[in-house]
N, C-alpha and C. Protein backbone atom coordinates (compact mmCIF):
# COMPACT_ATOMS: atom_id res chain seq x y z
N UNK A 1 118.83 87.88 81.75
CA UNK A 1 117.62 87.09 81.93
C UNK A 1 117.33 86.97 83.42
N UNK A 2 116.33 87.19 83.69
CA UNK A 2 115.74 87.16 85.06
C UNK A 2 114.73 86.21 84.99
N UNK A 3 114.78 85.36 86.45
CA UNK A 3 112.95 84.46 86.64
C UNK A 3 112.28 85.32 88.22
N UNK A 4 111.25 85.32 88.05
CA UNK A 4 110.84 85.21 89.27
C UNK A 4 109.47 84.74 89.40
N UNK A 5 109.13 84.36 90.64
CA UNK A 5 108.21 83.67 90.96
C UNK A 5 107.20 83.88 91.75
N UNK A 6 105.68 83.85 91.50
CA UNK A 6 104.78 84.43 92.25
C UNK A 6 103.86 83.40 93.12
N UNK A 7 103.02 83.47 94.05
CA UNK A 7 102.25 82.26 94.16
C UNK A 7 100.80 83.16 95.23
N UNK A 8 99.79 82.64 94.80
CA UNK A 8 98.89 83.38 95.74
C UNK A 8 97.65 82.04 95.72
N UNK A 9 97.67 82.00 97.07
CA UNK A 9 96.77 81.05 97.53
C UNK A 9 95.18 81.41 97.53
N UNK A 10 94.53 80.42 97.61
CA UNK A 10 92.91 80.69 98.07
C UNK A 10 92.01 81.16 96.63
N UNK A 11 92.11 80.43 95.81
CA UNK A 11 92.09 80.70 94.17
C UNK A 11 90.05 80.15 94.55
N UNK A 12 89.62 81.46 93.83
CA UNK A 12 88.37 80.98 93.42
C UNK A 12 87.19 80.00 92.31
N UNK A 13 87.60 80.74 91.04
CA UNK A 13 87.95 80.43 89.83
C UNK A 13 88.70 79.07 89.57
N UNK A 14 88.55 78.06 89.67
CA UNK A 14 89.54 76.52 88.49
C UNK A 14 89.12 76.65 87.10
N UNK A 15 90.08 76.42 86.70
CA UNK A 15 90.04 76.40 85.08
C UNK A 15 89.25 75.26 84.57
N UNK A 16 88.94 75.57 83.75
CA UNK A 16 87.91 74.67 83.22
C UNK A 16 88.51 74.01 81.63
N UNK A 17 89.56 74.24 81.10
CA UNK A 17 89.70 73.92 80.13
C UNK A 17 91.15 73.23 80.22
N UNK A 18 91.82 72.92 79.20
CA UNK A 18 92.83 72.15 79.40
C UNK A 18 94.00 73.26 79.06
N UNK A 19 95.23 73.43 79.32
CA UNK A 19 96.74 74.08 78.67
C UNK A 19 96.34 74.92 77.88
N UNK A 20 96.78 75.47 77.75
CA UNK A 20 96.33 76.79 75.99
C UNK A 20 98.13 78.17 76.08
N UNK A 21 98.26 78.00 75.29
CA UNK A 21 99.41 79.06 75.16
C UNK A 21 99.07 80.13 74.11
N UNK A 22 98.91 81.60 74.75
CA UNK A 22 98.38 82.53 73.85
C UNK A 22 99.73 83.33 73.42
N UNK A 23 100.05 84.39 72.66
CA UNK A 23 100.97 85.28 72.91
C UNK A 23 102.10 84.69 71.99
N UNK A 24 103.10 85.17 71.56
CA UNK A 24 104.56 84.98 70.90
C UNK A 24 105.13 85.58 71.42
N UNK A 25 106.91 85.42 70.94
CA UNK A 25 108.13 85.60 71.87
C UNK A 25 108.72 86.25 70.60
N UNK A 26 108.91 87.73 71.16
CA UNK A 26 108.87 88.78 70.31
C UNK A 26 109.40 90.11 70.93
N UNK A 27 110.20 90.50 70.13
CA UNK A 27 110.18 91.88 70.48
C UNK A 27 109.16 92.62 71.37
N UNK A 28 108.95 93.32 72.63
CA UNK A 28 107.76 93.88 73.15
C UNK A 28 106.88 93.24 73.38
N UNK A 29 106.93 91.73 73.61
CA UNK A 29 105.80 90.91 72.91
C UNK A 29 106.11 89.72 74.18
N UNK A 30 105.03 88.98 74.61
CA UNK A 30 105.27 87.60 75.44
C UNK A 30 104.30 86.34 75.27
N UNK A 31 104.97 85.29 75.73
CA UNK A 31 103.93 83.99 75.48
C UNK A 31 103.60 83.87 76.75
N UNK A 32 101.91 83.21 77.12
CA UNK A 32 101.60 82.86 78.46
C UNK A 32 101.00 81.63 77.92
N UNK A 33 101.71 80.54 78.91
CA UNK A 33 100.98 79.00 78.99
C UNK A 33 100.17 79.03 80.13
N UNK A 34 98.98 78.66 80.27
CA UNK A 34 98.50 78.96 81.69
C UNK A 34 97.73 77.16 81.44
N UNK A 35 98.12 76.15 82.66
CA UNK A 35 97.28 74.83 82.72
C UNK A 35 97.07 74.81 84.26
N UNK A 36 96.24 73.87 84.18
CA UNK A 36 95.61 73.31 85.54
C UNK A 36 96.71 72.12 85.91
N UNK A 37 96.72 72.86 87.67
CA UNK A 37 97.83 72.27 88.15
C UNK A 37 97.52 71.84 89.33
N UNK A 38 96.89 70.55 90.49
CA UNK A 38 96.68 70.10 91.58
C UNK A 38 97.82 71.54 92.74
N UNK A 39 97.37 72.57 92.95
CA UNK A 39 97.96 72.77 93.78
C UNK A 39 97.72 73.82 95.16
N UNK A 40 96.39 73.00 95.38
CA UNK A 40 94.91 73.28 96.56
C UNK A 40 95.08 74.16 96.74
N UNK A 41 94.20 74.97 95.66
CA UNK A 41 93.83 76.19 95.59
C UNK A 41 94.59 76.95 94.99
N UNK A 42 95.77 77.21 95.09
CA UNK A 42 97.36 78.17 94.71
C UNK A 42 96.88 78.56 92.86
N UNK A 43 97.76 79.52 92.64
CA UNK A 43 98.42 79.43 91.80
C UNK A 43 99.54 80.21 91.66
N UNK A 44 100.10 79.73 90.85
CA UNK A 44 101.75 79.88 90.65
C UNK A 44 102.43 80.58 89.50
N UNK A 45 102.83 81.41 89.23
CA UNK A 45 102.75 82.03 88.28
C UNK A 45 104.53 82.21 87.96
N UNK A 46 105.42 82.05 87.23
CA UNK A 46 106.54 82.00 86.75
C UNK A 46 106.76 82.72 85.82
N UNK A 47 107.76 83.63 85.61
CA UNK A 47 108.18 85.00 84.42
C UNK A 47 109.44 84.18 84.57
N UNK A 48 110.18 84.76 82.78
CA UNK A 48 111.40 84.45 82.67
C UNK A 48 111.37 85.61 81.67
N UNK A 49 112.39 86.79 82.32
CA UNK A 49 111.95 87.64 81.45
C UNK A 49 113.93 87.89 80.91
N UNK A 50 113.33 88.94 80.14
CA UNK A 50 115.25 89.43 79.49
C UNK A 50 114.91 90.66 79.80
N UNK A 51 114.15 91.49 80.34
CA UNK A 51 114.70 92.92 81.27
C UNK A 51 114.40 92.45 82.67
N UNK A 52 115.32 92.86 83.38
CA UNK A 52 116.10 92.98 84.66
C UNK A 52 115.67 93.94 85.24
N UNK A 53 115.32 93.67 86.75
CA UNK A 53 115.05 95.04 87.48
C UNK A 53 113.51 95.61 87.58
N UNK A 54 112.96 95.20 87.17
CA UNK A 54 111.22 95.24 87.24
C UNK A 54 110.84 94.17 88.19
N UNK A 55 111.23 93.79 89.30
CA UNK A 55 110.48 93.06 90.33
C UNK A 55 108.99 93.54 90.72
N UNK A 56 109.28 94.54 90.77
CA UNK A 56 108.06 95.00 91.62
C UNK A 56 107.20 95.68 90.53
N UNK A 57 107.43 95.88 89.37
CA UNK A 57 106.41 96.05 88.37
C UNK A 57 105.19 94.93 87.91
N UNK A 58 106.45 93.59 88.02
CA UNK A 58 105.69 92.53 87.39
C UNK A 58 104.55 92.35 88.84
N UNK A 59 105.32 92.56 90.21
CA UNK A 59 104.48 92.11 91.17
C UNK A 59 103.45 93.03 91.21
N UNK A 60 102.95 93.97 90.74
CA UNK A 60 101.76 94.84 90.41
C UNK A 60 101.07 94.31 89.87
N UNK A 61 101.74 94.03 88.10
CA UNK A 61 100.73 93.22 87.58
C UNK A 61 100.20 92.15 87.75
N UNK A 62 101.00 91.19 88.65
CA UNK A 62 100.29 89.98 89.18
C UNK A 62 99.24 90.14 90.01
N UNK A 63 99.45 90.88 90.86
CA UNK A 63 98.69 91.00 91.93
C UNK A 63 97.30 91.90 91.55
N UNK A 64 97.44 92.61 90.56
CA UNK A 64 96.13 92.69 90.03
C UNK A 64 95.34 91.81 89.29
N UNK A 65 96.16 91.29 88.57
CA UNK A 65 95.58 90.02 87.69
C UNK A 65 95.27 88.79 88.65
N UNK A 66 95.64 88.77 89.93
CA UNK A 66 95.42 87.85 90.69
C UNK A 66 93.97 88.09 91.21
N UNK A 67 93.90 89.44 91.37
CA UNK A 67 92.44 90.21 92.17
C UNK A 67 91.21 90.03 91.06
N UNK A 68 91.68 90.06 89.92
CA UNK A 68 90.74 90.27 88.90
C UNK A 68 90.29 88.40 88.89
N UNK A 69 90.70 87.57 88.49
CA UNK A 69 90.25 86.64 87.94
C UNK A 69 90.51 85.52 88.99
N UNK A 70 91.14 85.26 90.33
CA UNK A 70 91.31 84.85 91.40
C UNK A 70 91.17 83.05 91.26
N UNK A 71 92.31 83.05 90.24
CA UNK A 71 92.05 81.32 89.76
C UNK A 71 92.65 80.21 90.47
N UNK A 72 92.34 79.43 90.84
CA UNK A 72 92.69 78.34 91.71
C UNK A 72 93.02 76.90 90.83
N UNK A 73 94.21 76.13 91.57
CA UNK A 73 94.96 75.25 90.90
C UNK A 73 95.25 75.32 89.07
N UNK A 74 95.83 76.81 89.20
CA UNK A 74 96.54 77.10 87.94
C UNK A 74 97.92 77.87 88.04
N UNK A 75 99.05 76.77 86.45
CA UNK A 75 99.72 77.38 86.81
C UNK A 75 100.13 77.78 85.37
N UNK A 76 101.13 79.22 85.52
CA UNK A 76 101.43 79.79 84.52
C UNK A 76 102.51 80.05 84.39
N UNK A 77 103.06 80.09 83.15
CA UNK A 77 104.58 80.44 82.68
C UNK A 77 104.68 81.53 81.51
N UNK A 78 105.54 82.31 81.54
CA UNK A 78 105.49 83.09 80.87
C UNK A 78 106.62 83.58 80.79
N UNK A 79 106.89 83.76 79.65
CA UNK A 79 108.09 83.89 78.37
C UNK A 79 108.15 85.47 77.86
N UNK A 80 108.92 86.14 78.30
CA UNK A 80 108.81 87.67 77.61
C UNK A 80 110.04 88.00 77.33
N UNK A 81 110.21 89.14 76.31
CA UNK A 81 110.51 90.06 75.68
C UNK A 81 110.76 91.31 75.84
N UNK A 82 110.44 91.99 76.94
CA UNK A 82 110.17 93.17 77.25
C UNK A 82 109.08 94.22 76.72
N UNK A 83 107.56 93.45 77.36
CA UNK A 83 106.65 93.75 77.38
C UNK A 83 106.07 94.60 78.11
N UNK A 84 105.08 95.73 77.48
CA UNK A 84 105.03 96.50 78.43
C UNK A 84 103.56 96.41 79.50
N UNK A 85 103.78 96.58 81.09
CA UNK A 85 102.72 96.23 81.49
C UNK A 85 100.72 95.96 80.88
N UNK A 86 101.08 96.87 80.20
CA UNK A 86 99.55 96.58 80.23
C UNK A 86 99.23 95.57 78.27
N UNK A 87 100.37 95.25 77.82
CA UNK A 87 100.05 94.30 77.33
C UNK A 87 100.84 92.73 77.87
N UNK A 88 101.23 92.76 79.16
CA UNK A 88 101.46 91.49 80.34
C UNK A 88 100.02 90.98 80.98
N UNK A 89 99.13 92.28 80.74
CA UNK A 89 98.17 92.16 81.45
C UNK A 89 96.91 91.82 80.60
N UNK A 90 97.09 92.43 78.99
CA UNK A 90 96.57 91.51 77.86
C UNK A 90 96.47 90.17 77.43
N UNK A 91 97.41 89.99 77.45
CA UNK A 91 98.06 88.30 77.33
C UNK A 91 97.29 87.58 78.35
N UNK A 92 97.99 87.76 79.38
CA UNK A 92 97.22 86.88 80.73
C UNK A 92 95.85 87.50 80.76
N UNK A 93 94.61 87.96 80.26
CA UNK A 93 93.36 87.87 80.42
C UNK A 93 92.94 87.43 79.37
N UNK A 94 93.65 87.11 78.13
CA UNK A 94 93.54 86.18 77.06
C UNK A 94 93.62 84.98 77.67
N UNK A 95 94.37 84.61 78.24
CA UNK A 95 94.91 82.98 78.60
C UNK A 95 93.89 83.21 79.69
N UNK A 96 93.55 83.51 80.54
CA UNK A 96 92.33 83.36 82.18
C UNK A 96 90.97 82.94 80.82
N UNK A 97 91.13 83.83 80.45
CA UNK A 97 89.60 83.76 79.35
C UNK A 97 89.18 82.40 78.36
N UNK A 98 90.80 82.01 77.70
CA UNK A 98 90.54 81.03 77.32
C UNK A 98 90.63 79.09 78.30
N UNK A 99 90.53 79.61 79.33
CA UNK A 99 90.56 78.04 79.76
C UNK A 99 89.33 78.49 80.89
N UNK A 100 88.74 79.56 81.22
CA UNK A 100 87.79 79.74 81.82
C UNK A 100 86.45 79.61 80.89
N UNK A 101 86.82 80.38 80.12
CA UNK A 101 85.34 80.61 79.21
C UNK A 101 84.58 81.34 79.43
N UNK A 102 85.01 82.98 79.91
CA UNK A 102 84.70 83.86 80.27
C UNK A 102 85.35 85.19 80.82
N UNK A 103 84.31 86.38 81.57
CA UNK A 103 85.07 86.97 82.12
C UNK A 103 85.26 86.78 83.63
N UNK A 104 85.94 87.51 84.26
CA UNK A 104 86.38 87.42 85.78
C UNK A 104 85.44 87.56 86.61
């Protein structure tokens, strides 16, 4: 089990809705909680994953998902399985979508 932790400041986007957890904890599969979090401007993004050794994969996908939807005082947690990038990147535009109410 691995955590790691992301944070990127200067968030455009605040969420507009309250907590929402999309996704299950599954084989190939992950949960994302994404809520509004006082933390001027930031957001914070937390993996706790069970494959090891993808640092810099997940930091791809953040950092695109950061570019895409650029959300401010939100924070997210996320629970995986060994998911593969581009459904990490499903999940979390499910969860941006549902507390935004839109697209990016």
């Amino acid at each position: 089990m691995e955590t790691l932790n992301f944070r990127y400041e200067q968030g455009r986007q605040p969420l507009a809705g309250d907590a929402r957890l999309v996704g299950v904890v599954s084989s190939g599969n992950l949960e994302v909680l994404i809520e509004p979090a006082a933390l001027a401007g930031a957001c914070e993004i937390e993996v706790r994953t069970a494959a090891t050794g993808f640092g810099a994969t997940w930091r791809a996908v953040m950092d695109d998902f950061h570019a895409r939807w650029g959300l401010a005082d939100a924070r997210i947690c996320i629970n995986d399985m060994g998911a593969t990038p581009a459904v990490v990147g499903l999940r979390l535009d499910q969860a941006a979508e549902s507390v935004t109410g839109g697209r990016p």
